[in-house]
N, C-alpha and C. Protein backbone atom coordinates (compact mmCIF):
# COMPACT_ATOMS: atom_id res chain seq x y z
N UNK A 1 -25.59 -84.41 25.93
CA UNK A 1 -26.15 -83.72 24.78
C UNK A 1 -27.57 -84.22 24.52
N UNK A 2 -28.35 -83.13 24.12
CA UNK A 2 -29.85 -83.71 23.73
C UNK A 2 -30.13 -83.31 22.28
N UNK A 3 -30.13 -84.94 21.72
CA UNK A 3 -30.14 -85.13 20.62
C UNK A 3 -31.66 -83.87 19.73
N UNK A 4 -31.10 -83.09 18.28
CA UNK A 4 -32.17 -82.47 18.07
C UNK A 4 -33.43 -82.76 17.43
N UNK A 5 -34.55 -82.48 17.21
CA UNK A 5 -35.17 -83.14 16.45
C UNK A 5 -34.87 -82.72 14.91
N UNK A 6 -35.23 -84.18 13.83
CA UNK A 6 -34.88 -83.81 12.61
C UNK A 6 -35.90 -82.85 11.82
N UNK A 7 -35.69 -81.97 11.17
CA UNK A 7 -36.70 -80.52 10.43
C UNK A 7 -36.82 -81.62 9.52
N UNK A 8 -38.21 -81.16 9.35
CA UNK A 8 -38.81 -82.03 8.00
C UNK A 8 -38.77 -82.00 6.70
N UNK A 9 -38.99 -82.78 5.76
CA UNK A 9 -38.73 -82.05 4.59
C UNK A 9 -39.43 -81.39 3.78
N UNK A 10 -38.46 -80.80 3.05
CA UNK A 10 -39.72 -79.76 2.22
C UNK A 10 -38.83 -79.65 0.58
N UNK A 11 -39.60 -79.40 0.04
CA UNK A 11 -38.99 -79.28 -1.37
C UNK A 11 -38.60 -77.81 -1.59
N UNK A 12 -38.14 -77.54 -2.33
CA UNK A 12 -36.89 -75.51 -2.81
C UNK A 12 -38.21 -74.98 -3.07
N UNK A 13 -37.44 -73.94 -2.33
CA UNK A 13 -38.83 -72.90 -2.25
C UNK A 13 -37.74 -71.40 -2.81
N UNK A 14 -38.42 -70.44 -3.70
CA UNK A 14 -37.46 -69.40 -4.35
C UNK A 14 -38.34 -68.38 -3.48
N UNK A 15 -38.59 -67.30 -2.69
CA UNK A 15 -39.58 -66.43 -2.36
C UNK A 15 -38.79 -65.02 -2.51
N UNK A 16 -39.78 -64.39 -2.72
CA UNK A 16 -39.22 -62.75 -2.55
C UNK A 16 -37.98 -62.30 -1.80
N UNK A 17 -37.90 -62.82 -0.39
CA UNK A 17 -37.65 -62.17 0.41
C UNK A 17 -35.87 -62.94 0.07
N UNK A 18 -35.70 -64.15 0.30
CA UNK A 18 -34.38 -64.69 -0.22
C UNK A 18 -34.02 -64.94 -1.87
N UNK A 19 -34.74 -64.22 -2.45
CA UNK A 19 -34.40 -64.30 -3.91
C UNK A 19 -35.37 -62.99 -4.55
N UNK A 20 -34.84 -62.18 -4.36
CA UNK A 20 -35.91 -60.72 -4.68
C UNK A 20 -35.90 -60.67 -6.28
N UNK A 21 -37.48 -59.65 -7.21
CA UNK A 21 -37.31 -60.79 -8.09
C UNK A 21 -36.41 -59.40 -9.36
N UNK A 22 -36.70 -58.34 -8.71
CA UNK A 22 -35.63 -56.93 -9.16
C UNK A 22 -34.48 -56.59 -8.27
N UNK A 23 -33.37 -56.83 -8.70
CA UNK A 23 -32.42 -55.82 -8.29
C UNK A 23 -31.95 -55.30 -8.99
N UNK A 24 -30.88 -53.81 -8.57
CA UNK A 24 -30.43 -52.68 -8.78
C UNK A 24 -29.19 -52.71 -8.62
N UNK A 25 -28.26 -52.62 -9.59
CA UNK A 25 -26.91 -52.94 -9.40
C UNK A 25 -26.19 -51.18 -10.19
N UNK A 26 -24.69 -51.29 -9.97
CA UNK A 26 -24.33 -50.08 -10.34
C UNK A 26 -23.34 -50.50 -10.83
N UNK A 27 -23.17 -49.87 -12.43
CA UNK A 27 -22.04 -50.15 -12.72
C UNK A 27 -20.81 -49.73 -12.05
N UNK A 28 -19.60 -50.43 -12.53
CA UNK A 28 -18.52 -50.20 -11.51
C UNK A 28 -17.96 -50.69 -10.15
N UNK A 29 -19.34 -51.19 -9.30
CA UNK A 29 -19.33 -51.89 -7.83
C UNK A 29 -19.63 -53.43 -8.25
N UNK A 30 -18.61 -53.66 -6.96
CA UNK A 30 -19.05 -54.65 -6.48
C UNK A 30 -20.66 -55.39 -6.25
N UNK A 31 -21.08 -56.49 -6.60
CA UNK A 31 -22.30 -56.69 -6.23
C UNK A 31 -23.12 -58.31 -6.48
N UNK A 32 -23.53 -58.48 -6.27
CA UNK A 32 -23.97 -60.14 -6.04
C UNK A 32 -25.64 -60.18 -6.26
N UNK A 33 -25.71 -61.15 -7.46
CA UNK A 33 -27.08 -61.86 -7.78
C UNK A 33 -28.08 -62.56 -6.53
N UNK A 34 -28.57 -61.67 -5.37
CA UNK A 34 -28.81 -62.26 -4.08
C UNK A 34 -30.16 -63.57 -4.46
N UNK A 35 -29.58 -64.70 -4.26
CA UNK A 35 -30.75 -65.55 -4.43
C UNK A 35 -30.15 -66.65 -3.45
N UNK A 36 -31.14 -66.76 -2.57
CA UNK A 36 -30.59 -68.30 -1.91
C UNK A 36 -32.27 -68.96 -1.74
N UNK A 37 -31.64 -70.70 -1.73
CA UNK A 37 -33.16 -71.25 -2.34
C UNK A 37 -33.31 -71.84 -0.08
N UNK A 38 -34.29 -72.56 -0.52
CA UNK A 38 -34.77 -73.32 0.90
C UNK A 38 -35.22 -74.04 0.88
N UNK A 39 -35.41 -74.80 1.47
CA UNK A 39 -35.82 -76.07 1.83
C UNK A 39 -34.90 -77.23 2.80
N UNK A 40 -35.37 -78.52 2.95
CA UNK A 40 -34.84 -79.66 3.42
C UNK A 40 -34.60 -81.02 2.36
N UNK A 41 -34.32 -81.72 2.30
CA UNK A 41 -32.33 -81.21 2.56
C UNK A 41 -32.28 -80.26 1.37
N UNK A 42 -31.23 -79.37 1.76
CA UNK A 42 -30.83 -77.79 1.52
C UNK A 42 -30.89 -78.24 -0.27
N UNK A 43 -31.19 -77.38 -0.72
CA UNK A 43 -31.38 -77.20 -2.49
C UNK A 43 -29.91 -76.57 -3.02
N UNK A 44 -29.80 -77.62 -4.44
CA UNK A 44 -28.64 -76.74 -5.18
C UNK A 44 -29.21 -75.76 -6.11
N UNK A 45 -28.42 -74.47 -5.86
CA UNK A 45 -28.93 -73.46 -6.85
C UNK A 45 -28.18 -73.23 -7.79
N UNK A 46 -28.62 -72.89 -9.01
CA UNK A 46 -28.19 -72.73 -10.31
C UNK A 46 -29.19 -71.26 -10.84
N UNK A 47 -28.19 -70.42 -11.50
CA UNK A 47 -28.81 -69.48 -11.90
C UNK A 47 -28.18 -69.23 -13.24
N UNK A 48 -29.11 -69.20 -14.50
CA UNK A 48 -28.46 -68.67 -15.46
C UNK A 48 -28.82 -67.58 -16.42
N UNK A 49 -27.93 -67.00 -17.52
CA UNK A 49 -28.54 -66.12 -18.65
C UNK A 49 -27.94 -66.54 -19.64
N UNK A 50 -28.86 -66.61 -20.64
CA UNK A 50 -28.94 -66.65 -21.90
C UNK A 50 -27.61 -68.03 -22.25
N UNK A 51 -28.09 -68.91 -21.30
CA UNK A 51 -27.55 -70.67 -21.42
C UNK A 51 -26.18 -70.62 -20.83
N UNK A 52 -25.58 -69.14 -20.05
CA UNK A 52 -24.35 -69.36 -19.33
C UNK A 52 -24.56 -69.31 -18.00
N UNK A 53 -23.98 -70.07 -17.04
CA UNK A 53 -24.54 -70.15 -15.96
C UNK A 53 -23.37 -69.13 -14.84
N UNK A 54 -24.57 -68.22 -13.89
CA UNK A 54 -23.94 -67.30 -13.36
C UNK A 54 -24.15 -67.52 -11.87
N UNK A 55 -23.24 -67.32 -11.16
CA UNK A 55 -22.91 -67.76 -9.78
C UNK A 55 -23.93 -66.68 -8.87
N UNK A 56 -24.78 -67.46 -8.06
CA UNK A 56 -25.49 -66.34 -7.15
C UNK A 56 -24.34 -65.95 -5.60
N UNK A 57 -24.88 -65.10 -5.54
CA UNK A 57 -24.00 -64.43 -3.94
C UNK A 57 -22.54 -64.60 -4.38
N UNK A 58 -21.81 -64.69 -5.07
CA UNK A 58 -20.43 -64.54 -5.43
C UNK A 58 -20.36 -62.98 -6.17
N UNK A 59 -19.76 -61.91 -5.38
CA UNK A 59 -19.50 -60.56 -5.68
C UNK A 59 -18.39 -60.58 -7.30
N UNK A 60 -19.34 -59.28 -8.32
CA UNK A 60 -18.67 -59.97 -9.84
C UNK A 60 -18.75 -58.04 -9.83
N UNK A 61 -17.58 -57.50 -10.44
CA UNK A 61 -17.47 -55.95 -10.76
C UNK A 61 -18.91 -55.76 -11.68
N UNK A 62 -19.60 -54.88 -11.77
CA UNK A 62 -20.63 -54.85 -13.27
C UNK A 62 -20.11 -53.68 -13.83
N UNK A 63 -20.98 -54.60 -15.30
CA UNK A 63 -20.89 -53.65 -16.08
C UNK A 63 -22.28 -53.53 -16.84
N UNK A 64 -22.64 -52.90 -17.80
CA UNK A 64 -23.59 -52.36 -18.31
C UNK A 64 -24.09 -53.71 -18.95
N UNK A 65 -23.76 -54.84 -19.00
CA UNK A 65 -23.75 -56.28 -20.22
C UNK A 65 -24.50 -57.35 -18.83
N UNK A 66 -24.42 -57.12 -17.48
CA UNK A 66 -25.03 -57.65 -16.67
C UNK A 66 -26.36 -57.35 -16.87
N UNK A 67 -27.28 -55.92 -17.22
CA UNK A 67 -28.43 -56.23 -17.23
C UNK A 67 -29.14 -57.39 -17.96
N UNK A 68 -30.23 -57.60 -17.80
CA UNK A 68 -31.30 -58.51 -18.20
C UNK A 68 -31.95 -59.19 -17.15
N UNK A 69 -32.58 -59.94 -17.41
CA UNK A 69 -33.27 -61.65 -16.19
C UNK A 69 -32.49 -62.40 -16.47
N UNK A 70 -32.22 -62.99 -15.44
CA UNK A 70 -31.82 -64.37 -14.91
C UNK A 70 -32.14 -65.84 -14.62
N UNK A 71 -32.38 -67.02 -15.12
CA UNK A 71 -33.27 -67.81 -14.11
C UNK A 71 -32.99 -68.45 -13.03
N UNK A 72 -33.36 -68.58 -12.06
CA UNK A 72 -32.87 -69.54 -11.09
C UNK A 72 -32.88 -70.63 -10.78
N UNK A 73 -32.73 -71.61 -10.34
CA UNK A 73 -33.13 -72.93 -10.41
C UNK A 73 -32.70 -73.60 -8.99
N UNK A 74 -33.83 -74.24 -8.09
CA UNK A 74 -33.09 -74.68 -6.90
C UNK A 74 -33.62 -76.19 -6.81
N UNK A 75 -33.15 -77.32 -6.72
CA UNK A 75 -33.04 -78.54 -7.22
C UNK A 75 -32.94 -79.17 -5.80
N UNK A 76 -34.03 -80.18 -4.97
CA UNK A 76 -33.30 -81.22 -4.45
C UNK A 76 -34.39 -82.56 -4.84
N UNK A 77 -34.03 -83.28 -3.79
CA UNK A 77 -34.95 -84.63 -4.39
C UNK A 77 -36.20 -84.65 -4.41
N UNK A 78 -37.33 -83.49 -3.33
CA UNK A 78 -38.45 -83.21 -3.60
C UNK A 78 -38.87 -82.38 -4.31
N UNK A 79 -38.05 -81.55 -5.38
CA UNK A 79 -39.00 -81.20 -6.41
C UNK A 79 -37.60 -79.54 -7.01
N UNK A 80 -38.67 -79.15 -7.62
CA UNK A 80 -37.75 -77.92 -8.51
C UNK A 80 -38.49 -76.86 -8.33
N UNK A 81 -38.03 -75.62 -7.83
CA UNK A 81 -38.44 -74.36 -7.79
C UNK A 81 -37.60 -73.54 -9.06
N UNK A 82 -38.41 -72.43 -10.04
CA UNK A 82 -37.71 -71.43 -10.33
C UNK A 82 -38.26 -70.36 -10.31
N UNK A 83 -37.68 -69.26 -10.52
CA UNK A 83 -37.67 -67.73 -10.60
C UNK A 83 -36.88 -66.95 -11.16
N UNK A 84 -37.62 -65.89 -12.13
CA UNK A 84 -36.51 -65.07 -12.90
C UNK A 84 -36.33 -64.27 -11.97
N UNK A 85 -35.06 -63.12 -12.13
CA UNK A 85 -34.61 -62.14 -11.45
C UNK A 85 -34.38 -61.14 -12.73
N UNK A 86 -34.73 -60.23 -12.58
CA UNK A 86 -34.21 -59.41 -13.35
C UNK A 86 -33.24 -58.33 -12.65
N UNK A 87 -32.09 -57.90 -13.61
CA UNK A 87 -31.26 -57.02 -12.96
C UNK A 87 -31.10 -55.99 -13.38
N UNK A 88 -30.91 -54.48 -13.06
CA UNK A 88 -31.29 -53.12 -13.46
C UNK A 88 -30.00 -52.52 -13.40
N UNK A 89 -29.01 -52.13 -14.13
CA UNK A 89 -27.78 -52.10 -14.11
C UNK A 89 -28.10 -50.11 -13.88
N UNK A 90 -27.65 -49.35 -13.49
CA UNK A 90 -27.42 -47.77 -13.30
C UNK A 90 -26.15 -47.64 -13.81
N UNK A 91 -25.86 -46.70 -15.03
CA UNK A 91 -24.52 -46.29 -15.64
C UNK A 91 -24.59 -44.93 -16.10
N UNK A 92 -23.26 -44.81 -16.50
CA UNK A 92 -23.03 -43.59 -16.84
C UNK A 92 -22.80 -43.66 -18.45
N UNK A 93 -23.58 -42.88 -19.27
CA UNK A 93 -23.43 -42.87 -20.62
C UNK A 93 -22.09 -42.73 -20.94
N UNK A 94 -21.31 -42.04 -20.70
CA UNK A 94 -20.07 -41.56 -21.01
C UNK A 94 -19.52 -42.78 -21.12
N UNK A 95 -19.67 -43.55 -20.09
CA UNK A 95 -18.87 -44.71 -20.28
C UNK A 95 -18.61 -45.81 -21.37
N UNK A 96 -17.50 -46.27 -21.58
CA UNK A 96 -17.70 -47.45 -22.65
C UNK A 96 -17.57 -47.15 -24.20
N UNK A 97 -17.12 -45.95 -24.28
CA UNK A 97 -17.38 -45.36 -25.58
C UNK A 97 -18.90 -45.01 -26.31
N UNK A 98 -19.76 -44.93 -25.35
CA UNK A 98 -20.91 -44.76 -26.04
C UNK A 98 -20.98 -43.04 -25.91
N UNK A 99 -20.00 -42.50 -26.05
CA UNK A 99 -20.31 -41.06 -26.40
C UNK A 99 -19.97 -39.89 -24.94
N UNK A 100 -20.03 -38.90 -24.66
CA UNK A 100 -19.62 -38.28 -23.55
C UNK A 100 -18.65 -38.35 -23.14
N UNK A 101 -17.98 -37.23 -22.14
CA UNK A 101 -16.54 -37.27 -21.25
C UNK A 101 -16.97 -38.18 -19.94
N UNK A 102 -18.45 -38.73 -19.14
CA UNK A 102 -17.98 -39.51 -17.96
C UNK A 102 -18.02 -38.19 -17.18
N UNK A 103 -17.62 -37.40 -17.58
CA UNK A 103 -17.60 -36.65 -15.97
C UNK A 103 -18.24 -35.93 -15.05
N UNK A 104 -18.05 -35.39 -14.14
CA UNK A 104 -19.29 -34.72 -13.45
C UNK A 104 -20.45 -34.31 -14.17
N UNK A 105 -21.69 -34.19 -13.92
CA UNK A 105 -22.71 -33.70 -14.75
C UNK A 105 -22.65 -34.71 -15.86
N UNK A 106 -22.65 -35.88 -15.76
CA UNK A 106 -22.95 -36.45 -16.80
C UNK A 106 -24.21 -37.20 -16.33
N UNK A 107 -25.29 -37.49 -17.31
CA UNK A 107 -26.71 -38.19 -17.25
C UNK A 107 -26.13 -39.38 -16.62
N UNK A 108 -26.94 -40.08 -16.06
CA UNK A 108 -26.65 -41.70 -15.62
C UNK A 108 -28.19 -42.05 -16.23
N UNK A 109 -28.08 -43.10 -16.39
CA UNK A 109 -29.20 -43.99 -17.43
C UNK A 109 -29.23 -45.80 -16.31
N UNK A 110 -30.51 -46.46 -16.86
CA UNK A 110 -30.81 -47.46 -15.84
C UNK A 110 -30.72 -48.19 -17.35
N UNK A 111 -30.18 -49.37 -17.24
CA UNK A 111 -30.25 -50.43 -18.47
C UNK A 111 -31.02 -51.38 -17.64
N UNK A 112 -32.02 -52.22 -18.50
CA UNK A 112 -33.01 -53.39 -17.80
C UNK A 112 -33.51 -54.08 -18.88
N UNK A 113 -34.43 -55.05 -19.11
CA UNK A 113 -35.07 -55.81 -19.51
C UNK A 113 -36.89 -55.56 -19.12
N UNK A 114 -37.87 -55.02 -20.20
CA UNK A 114 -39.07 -54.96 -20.03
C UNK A 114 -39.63 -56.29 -20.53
């Protein structure tokens, strides 16, 4: 075996591309807060709203109460990265008792955070 060389370190890095900073979720589905952090040695991530802390990449049903931002937080011994996420929930008015039958031809509406 040939031993590998060790990757150097680097402190949590949050970027676009592994932690995008809008997503689009639908009520009803399945769907996951995509954020993963980087660096050496590997960062713990923590993501929360409004002081409850919400699990990234763990698939959660939504509902219309998921929109808002998020913060993220990726933690190792060289330093702290964060980034909000905001999340854009797509629903159907009908739903939830806010008025309407839900059914075909019904408006769908985007809930978010400006």
């Amino acid at each position: 075996l040939v031993p590998l060389p060790a990757l150097p370190a680097a402190a949590p890095r949050l970027d676009d591309e592994s932690c995008p900073p809008w997503q689009n979720w639908t009520e009803g589905q399945e769907e996951t807060l995509r954020c993963r952090a980087r660096g050496n040695p590997p960062p713990r991530l923590q993501c929360d709203r409004d002081g409850e802390t919400f699990p990234a990449m763990v698939p959660h049903r939504v509902t219309r109460r998921h929109a808002g931002t998020y913060r993220c937080r990726a933690t190792n011994e060289l330093g702290t990265a964060a980034k909000d996420v905001t999340v854009w929930v797509e629903c159907e008015w009908g739903r939830g008792g806010l008025g309407g039958s839900g059914g075909p031809g019904e408006v769908l509406g985007i809930l978010g955070v400006l």
